[in-house]
C-alpha atoms as a PDB file:
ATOM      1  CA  UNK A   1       0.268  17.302 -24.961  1.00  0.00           C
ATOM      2  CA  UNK A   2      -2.807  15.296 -23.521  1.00  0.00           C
ATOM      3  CA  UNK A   3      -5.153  18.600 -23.535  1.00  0.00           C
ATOM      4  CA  UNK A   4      -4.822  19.215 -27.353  1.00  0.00           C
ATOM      5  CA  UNK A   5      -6.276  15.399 -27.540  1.00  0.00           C
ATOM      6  CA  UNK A   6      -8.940  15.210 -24.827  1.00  0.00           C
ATOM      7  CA  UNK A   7     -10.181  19.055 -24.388  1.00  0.00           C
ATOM      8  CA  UNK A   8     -12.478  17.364 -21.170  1.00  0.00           C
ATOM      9  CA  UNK A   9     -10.066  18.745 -18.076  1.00  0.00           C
ATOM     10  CA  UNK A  10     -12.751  16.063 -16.253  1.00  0.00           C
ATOM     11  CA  UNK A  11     -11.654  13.509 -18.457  1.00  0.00           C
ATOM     12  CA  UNK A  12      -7.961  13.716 -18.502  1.00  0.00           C
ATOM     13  CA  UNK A  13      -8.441  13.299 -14.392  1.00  0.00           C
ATOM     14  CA  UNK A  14      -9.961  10.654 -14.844  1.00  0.00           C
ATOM     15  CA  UNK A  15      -7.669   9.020 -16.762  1.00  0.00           C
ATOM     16  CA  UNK A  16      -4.495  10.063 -14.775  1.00  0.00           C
ATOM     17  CA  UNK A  17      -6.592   8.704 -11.820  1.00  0.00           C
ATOM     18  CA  UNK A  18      -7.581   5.160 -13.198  1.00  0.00           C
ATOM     19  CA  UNK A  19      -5.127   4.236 -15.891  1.00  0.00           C
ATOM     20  CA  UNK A  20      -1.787   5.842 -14.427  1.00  0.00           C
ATOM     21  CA  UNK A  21      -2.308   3.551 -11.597  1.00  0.00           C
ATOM     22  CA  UNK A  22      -5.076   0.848 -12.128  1.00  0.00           C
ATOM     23  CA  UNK A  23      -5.226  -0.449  -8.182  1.00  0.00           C
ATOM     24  CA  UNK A  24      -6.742   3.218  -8.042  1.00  0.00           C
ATOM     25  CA  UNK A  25     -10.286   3.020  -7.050  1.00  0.00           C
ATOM     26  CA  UNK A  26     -12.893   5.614  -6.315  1.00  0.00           C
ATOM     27  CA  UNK A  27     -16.132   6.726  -5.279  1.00  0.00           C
ATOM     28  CA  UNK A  28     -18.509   9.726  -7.010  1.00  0.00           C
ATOM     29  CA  UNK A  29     -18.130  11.439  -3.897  1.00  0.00           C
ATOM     30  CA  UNK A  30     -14.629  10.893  -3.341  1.00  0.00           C
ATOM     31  CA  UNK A  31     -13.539  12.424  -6.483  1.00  0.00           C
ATOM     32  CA  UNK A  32     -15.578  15.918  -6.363  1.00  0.00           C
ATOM     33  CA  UNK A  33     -13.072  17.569  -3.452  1.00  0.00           C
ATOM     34  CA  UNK A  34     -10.147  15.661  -5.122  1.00  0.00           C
ATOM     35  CA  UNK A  35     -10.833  17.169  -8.821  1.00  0.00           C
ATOM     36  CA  UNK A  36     -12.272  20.819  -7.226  1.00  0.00           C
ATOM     37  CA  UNK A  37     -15.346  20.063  -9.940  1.00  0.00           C
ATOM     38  CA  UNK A  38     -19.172  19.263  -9.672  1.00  0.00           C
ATOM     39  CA  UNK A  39     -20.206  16.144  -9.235  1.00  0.00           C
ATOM     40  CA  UNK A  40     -22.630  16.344 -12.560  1.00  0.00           C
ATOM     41  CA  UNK A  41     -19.852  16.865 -14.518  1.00  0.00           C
ATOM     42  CA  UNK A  42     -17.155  13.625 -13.035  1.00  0.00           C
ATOM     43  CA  UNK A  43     -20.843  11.557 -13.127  1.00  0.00           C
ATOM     44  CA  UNK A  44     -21.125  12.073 -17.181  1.00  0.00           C
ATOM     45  CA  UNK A  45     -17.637  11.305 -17.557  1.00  0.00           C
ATOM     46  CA  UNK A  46     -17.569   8.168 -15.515  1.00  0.00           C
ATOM     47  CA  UNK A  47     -21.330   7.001 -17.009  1.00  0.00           C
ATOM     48  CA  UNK A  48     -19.463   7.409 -20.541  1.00  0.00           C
ATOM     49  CA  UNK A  49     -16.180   5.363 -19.396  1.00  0.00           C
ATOM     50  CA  UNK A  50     -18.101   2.862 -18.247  1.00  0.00           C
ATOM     51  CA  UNK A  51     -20.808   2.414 -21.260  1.00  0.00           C
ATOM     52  CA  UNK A  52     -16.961   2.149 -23.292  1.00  0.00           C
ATOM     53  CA  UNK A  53     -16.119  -0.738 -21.210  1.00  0.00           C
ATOM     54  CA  UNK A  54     -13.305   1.312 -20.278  1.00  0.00           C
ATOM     55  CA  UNK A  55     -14.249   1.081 -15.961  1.00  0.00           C
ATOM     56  CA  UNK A  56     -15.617  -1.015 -13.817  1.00  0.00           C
ATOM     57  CA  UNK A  57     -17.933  -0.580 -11.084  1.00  0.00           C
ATOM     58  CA  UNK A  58     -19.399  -2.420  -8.548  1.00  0.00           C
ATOM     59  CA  UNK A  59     -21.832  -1.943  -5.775  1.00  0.00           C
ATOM     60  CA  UNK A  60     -20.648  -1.158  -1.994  1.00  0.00           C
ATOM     61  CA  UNK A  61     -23.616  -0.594  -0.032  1.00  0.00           C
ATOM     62  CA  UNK A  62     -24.937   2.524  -1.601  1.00  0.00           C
ATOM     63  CA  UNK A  63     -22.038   3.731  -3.303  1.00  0.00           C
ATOM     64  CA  UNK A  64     -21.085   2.799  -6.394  1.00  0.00           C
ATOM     65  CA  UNK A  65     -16.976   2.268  -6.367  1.00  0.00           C
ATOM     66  CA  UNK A  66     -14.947   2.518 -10.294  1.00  0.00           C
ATOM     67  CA  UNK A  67     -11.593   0.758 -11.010  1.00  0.00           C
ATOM     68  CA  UNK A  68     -10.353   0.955 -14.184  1.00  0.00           C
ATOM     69  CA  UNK A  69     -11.084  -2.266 -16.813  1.00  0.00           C
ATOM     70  CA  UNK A  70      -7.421  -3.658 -16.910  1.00  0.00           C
ATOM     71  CA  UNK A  71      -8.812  -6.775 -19.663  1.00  0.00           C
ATOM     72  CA  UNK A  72      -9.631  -4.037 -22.221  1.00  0.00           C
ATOM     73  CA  UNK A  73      -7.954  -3.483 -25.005  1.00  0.00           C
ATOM     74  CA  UNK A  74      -6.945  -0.391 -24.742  1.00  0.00           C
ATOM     75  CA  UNK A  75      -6.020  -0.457 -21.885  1.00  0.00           C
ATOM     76  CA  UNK A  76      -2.073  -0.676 -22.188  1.00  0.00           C
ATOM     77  CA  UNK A  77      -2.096   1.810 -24.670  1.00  0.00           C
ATOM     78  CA  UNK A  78      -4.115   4.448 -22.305  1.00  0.00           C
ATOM     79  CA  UNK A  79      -1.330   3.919 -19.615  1.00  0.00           C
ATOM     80  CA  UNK A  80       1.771   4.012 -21.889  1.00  0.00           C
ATOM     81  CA  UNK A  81       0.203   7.292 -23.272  1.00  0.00           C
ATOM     82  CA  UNK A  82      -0.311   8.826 -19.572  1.00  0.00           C
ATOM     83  CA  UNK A  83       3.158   7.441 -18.753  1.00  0.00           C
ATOM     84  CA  UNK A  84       4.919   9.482 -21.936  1.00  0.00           C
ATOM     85  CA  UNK A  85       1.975  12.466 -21.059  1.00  0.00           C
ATOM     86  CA  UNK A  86       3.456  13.405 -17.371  1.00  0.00           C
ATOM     87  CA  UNK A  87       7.536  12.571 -18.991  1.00  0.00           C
ATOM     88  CA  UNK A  88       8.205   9.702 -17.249  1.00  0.00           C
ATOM     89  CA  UNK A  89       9.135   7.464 -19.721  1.00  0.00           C
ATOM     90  CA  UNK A  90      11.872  10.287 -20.758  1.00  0.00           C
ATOM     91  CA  UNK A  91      12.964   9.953 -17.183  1.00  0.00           C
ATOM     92  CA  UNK A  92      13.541   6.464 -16.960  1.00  0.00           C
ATOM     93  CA  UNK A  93      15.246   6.362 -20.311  1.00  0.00           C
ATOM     94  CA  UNK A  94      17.998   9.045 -19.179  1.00  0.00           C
ATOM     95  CA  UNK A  95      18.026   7.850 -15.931  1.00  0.00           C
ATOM     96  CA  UNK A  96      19.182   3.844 -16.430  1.00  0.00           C
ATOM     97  CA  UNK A  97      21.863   3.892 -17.927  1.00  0.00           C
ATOM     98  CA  UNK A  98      25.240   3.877 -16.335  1.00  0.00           C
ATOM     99  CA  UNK A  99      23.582   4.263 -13.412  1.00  0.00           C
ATOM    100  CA  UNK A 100      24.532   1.246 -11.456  1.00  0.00           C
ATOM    101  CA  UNK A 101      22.617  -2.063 -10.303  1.00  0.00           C
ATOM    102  CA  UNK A 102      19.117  -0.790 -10.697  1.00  0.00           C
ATOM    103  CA  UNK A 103      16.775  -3.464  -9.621  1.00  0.00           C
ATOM    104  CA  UNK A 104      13.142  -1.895  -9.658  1.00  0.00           C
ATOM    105  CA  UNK A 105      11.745   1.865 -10.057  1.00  0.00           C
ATOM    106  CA  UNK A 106       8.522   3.231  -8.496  1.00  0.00           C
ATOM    107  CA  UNK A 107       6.340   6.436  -8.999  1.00  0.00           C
ATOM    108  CA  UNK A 108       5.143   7.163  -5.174  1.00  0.00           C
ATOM    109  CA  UNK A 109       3.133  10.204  -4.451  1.00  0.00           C
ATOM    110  CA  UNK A 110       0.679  12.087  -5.978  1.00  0.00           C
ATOM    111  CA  UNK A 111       0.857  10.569  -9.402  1.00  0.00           C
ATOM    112  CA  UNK A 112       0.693   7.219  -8.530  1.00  0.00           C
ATOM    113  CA  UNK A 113      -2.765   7.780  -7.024  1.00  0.00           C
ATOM    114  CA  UNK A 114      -3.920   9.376 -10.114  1.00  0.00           C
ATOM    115  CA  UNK A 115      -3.574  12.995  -9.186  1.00  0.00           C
ATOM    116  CA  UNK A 116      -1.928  15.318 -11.502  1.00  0.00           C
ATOM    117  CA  UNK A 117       1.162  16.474  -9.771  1.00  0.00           C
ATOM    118  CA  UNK A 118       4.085  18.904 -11.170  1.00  0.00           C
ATOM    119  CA  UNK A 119       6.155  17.013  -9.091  1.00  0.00           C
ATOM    120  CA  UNK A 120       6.802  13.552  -9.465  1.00  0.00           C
ATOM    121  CA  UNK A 121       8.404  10.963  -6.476  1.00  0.00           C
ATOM    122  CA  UNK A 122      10.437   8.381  -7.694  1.00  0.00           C
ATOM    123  CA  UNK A 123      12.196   5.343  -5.503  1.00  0.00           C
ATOM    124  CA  UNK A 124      15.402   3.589  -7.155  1.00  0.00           C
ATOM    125  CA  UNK A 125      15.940  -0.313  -5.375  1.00  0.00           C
ATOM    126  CA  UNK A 126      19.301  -1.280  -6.104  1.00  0.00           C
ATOM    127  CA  UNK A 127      23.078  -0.892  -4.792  1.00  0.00           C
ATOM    128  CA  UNK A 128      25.870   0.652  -5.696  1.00  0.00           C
ATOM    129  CA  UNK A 129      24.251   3.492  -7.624  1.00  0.00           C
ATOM    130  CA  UNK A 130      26.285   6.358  -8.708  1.00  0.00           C
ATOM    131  CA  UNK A 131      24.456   8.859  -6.733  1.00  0.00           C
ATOM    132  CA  UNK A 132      26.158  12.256  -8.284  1.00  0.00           C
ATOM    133  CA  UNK A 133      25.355  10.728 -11.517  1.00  0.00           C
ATOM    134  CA  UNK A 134      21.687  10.404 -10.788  1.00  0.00           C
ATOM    135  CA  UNK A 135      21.187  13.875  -9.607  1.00  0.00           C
ATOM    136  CA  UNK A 136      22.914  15.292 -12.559  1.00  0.00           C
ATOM    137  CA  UNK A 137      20.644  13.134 -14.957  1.00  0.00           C
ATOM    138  CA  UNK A 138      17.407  13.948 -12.766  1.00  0.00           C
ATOM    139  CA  UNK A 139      18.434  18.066 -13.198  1.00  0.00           C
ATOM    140  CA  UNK A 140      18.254  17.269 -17.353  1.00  0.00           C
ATOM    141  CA  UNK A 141      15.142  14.823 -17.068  1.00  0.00           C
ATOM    142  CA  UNK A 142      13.242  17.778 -15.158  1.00  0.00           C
ATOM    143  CA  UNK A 143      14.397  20.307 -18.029  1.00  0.00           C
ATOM    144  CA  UNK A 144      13.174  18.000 -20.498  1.00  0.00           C
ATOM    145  CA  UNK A 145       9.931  17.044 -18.941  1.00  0.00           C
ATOM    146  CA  UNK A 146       9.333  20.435 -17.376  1.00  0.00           C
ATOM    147  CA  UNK A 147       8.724  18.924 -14.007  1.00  0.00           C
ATOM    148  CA  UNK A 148       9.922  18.532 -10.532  1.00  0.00           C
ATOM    149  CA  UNK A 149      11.410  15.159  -9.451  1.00  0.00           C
ATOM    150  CA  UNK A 150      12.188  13.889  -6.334  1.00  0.00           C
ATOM    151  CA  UNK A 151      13.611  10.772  -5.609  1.00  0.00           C
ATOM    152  CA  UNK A 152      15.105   8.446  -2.998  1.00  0.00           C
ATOM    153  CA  UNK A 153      17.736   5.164  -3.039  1.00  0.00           C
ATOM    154  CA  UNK A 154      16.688   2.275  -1.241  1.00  0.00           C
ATOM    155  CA  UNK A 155      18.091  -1.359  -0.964  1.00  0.00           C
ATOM    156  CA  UNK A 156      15.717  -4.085  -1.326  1.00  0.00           C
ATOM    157  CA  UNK A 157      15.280  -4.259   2.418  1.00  0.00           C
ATOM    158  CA  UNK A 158      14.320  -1.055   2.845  1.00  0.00           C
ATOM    159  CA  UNK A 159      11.963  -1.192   0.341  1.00  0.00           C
ATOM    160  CA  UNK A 160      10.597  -4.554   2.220  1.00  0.00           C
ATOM    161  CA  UNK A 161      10.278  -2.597   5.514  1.00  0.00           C
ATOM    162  CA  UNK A 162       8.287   0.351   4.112  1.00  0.00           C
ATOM    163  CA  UNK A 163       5.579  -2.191   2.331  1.00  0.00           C
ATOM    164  CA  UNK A 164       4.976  -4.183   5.585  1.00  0.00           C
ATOM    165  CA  UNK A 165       3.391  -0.337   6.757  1.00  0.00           C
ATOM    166  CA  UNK A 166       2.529   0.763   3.778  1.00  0.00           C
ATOM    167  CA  UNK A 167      -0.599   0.055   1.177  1.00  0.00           C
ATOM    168  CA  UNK A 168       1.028  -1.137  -2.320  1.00  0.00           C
ATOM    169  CA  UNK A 169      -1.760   0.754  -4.048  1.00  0.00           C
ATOM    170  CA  UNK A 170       1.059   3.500  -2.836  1.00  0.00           C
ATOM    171  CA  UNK A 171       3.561   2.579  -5.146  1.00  0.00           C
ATOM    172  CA  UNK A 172       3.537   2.039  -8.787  1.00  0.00           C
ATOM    173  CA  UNK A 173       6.227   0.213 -10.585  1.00  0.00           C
ATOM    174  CA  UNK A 174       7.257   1.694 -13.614  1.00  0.00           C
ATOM    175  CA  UNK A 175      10.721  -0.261 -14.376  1.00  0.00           C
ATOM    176  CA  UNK A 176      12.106  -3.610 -13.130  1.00  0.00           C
ATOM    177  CA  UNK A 177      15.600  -5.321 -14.599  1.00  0.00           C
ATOM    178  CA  UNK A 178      14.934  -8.413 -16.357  1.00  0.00           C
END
């Protein structure tokens, strides 16, 4: 869907890896290995994000680290649009209901670093969730989307004794009950 929009494969990178996940930082360097592409072609991309207003950089030593600019405007639109763009808005939708006491949702992995992944790790926090149920409703989300998904249940502890190792910059939350 996203490559009949932005035809820039360099671009649409980019924009998984800042705006899918905006703790996501990164260096000019960093990225060349991680997107297989030169580092003349990520630089133009990154110079033109940033004359948009669209990333931020700032000076660490010699390198020059981006984030993405989470006060512009756009900004929530760009993320809801990668969030519908890899299906997982389709996945939480089926997913919820009549599922049981679903407390929080996380993308983990791959994606929620900002790399493009045909798989995509999910965490449900809550109790008492109707576990047959989910992986029935996870086999028709990953027809629909036309991805892999792998997930795991956690209670709330659990979930407390993997962040006290882990870096939250790991974990994106994508779903919390109100």
């Amino acid at each position: 869907m996203l490559e009949s929009l932005i035809t820039s494969k360099t671009r649409i990178k980019l924009l998984l890896k800042f705006f899918l996940n905006s703790s996501n930082t990164a260096y000019l360097r960093g990225l060349e290995p991680e997107f297989g592409e030169s580092t003349n072609a990520i630089r133009h991309e990154l110079n033109r994000f940033e004359k948009a207003d669209l990333l931020t950089s700032k000076l660490e030593g010699n390198k020059k680290l981006y984030q993405a600019n989470t006060n512009h405007p756009l900004f929530p639109e760009i993320h809801k649009l990668l969030i519908k763009h890899i299906g997982l808005d389709k996945v939480i939708e089926k997913v919820i209901k009549n599922l049981g006491q679903v407390k929080e949702i996380y993308l983990v992995g791959e994606l929620a670093k900002g790399k493009n992944s045909k798989v995509i790790d999910l965490w449900f926090i809550g109790k008492d969730l109707d576990r047959s149920y989910l992986m029935s409703l996870i086999e028709k989300a990953e027809a629909l989307i036309k991805r892999k998904i792998r997930y795991i249940v956690l209670d709330n502890k659990e979930l407390q004794d993997f962040l006290k190792n882990k870096r939250t910059d790991e974990l994106l939350l994508v779903w919390k009950s109100e």
